[in-house]
Protein backbone atom coordinates (compact mmCIF):
# COMPACT_ATOMS: atom_id res chain seq x y z
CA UNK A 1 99.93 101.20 88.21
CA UNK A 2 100.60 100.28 84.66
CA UNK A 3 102.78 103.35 84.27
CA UNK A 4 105.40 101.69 86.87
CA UNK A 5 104.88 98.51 84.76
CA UNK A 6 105.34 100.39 81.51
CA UNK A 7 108.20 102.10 83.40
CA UNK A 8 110.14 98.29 84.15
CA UNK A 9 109.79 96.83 80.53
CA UNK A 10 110.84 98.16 77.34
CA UNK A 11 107.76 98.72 74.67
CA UNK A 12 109.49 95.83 72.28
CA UNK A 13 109.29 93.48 75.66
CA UNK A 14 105.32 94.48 76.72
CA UNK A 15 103.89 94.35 73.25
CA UNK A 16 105.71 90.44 72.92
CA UNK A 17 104.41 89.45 76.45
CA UNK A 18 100.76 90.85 75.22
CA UNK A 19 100.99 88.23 72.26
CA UNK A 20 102.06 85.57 73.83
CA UNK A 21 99.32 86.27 76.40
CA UNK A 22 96.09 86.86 73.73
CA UNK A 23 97.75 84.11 71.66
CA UNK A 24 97.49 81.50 74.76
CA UNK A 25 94.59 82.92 75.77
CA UNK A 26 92.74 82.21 72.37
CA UNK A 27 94.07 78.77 72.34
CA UNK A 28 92.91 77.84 75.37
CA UNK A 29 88.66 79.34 74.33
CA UNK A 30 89.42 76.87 71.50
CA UNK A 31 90.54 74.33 73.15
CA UNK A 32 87.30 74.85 76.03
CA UNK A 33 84.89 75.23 73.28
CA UNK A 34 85.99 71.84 71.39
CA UNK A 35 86.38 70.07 74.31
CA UNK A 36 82.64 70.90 76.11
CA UNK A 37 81.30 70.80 72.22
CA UNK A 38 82.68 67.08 72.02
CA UNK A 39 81.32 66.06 75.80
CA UNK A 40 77.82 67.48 75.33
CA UNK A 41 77.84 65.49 71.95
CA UNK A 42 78.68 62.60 73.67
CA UNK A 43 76.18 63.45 76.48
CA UNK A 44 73.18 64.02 74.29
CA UNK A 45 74.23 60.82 72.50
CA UNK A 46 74.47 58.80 75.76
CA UNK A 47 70.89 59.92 76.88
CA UNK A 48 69.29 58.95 73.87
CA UNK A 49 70.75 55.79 73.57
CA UNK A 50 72.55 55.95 69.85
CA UNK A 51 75.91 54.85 71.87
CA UNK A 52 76.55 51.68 73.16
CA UNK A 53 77.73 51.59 76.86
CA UNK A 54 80.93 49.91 76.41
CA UNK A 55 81.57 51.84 73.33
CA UNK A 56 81.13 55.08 75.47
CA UNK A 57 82.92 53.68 78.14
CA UNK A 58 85.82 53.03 75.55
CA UNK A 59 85.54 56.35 74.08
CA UNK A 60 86.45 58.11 77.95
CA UNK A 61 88.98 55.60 78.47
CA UNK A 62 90.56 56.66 75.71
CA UNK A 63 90.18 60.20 76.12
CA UNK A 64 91.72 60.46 79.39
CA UNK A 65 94.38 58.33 78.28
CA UNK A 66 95.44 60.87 75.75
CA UNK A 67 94.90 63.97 78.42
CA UNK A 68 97.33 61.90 80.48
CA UNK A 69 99.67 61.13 77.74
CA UNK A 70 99.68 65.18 76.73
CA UNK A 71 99.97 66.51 80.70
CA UNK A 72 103.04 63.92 80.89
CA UNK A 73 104.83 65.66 77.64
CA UNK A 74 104.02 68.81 78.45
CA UNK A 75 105.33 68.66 82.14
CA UNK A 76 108.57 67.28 80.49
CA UNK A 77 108.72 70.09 77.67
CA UNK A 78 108.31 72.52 80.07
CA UNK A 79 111.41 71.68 81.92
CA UNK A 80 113.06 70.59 79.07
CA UNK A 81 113.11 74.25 77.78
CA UNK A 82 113.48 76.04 81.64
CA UNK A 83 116.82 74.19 81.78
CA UNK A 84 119.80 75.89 81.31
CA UNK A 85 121.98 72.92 79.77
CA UNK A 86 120.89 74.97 76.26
């Protein structure tokens, strides 16, 4: 099975698709790890009490304001650079 895939893209072609992939792969664990590092922070801070409730309820206001904010640009990135008006 990989032969036939070997066998429809050039070397130069499947080694730059393998980067692209490990290299979004990677940033996406990093991305994971910071974000579920950050929410059990906040967590363990919520169930002791060392954050105010409003102040919490500010800080994930403001944090899926910004996820928002990012998913809009990168929808509009993403067909910014499939168009073919280039």
């Amino acid at each position: 099975m990989i032969g036939r895939l070997d066998d429809c893209l050039s070397p130069v072609a499947t080694k730059t698709t393998l980067y692209h992939v490990v290299r979004l792969g990677l940033r996406v664990y990093v991305v994971s790890v910071v974000l579920v590092g950050t929410y059990s922070v906040f967590w363990i801070a919520d169930i002791a009490g060392l954050i105010p409730n409003t102040l919490l309820s500010t800080i994930w206001i403001g944090i899926a304001v910004m996820g928002s904010i990012f998913l809009v640009l990168l929808v509009s990135l993403f067909f910014a650079a499939r168009s073919s008006g280039r």
